[in-house]
N, C-alpha and C. Protein backbone atom coordinates (compact mmCIF):
# COMPACT_ATOMS: atom_id res chain seq x y z
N UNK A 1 12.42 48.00 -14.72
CA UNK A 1 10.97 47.98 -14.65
C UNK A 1 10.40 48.64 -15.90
N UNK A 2 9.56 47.96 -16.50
CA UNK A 2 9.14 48.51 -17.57
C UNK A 2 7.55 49.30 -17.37
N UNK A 3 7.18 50.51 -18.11
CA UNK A 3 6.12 51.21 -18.31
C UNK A 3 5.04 50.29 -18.57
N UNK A 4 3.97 50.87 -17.91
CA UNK A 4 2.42 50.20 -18.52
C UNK A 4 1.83 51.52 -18.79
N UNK A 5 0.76 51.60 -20.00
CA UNK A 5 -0.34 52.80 -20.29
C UNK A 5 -1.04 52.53 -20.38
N UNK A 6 -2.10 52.99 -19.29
CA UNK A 6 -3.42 52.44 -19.07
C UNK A 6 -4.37 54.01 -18.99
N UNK A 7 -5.33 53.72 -20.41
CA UNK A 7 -6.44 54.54 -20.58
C UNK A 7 -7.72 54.17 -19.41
N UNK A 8 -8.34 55.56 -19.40
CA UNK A 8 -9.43 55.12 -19.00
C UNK A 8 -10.97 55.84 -19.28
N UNK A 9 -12.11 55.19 -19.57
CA UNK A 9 -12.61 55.82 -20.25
C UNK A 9 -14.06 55.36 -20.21
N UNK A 10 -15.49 56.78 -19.96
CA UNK A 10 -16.79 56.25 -19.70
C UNK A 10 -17.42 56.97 -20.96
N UNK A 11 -17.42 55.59 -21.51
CA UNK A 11 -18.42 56.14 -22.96
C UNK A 11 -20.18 56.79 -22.85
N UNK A 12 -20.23 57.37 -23.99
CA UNK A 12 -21.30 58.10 -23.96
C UNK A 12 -22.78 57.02 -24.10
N UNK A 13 -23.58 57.68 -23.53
CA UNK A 13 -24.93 56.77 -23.60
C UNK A 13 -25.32 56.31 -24.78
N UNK A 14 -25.77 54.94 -25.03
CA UNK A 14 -26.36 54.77 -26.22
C UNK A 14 -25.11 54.71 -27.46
N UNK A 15 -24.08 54.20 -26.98
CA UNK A 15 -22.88 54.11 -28.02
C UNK A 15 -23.35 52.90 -28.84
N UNK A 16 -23.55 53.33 -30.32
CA UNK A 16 -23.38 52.02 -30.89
C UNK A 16 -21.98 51.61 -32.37
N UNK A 17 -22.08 50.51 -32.00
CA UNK A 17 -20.94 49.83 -32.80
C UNK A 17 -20.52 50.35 -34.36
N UNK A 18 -19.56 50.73 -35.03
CA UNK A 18 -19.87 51.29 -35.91
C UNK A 18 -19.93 52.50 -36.59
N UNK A 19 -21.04 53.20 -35.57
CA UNK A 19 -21.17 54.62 -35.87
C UNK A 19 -20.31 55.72 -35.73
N UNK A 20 -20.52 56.72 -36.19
CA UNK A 20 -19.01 58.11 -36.26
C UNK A 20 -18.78 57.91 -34.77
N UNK A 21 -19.20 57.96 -33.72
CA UNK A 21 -18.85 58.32 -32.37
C UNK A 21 -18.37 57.32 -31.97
N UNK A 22 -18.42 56.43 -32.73
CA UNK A 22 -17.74 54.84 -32.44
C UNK A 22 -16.56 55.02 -33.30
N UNK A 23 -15.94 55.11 -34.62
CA UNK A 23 -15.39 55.52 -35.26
C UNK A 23 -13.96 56.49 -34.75
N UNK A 24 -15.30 57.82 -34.12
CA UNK A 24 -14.15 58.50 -33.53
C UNK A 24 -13.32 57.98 -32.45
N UNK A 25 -13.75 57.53 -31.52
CA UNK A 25 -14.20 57.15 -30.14
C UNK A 25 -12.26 55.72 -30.62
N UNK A 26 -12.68 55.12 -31.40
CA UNK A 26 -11.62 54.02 -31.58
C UNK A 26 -10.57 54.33 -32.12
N UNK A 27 -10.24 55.27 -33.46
CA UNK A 27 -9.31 56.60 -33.35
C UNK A 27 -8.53 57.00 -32.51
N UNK A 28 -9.10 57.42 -31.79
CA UNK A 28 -8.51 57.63 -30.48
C UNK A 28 -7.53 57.31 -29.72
N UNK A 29 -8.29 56.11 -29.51
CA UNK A 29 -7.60 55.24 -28.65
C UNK A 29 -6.75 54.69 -29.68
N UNK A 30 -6.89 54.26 -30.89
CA UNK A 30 -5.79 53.57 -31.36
C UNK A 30 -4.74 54.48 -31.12
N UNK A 31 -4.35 55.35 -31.98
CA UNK A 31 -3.72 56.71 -31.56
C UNK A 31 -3.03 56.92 -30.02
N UNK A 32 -3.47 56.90 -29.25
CA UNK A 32 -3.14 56.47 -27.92
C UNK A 32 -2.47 55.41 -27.25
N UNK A 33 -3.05 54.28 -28.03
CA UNK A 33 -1.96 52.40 -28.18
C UNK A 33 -2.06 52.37 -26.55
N UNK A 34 -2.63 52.54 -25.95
CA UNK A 34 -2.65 51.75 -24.21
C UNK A 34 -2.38 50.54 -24.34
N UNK A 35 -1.59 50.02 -23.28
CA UNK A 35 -1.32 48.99 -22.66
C UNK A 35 -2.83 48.16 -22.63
N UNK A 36 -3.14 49.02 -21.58
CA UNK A 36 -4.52 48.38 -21.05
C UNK A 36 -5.89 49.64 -21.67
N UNK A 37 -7.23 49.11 -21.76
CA UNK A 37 -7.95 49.89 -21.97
C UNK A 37 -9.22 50.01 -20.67
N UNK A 38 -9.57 50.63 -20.16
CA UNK A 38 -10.51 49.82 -18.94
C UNK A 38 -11.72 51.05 -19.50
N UNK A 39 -12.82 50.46 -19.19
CA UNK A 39 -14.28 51.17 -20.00
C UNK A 39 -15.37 50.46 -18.78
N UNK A 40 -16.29 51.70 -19.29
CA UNK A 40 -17.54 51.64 -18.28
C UNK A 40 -18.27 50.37 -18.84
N UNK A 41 -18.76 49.92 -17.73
CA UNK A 41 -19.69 48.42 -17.66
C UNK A 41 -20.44 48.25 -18.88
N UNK A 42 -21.14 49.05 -19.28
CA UNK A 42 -22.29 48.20 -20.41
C UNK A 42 -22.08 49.78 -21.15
N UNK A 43 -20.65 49.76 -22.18
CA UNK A 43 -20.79 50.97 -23.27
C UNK A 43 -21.58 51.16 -24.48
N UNK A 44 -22.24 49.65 -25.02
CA UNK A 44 -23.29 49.81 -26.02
C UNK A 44 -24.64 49.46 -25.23
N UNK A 45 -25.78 50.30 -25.90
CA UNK A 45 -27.12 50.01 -25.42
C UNK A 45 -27.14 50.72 -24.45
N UNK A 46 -28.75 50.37 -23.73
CA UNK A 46 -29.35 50.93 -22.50
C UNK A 46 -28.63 50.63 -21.50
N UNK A 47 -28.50 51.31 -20.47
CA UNK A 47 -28.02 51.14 -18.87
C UNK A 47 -29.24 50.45 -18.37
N UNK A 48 -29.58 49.07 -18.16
CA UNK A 48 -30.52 48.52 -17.42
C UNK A 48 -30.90 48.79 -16.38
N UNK A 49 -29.83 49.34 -15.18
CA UNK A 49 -30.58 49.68 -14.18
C UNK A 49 -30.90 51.07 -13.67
N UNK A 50 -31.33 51.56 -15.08
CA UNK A 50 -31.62 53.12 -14.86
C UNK A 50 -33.26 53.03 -14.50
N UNK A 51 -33.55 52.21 -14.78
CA UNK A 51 -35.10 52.00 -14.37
C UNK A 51 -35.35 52.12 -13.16
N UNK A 52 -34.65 51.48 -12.42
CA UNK A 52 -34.50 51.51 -10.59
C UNK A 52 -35.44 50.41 -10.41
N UNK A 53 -35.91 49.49 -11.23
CA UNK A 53 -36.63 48.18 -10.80
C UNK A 53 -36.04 47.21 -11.45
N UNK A 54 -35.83 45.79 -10.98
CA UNK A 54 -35.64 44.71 -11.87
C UNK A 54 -36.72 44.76 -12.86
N UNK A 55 -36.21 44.40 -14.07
CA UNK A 55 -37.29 43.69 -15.09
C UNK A 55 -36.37 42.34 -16.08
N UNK A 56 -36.88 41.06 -15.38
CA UNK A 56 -36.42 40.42 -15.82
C UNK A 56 -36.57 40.12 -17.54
N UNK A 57 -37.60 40.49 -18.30
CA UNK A 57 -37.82 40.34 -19.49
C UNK A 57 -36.49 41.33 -20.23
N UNK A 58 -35.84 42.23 -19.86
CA UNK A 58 -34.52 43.16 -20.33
C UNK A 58 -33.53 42.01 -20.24
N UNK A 59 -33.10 41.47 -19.37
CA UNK A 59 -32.04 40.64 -19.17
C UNK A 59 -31.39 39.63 -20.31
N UNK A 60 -32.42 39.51 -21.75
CA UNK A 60 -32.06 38.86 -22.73
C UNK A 60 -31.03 39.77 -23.23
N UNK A 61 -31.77 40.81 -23.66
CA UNK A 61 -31.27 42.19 -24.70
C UNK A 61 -29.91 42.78 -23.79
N UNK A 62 -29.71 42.56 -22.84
CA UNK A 62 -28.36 43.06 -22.29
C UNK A 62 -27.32 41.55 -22.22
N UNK A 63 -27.51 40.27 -22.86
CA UNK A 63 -26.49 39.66 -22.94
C UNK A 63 -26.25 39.31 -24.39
N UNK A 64 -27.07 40.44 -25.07
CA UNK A 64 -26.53 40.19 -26.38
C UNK A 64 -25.10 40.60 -27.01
């Protein structure tokens, strides 16, 4: 039976692509080499449903 390494990991709010915390953030994990990587639902941008209401006019900007 062979090993699997599976990270797991809830990025910080407002992560964007790129930047040092992104930078660091991938570092990391390379460094680490997981099998699998598993990450929180929507790690770049706003959390949409922090509003606590639908607003369908958001729904573009979160399938970008």
């Amino acid at each position: 039976m062979s090993e699997l390494k599976v990270a797991v990991a809830q990025w910080p709010d407002g992560l964007r692509p790129g930047g040092s915390t992104w930078k660091s953030i991938a570092a990391e994990v390379a460094a680490q080499a997981p099998d699998v990587l598993v990450t929180n639902e929507m790690p770049f941008g706003r959390w949409l449903a922090e509003a606590g209401r639908y607003d369908p006019e958001l729904i573009p900007a979160g399938l970008k």
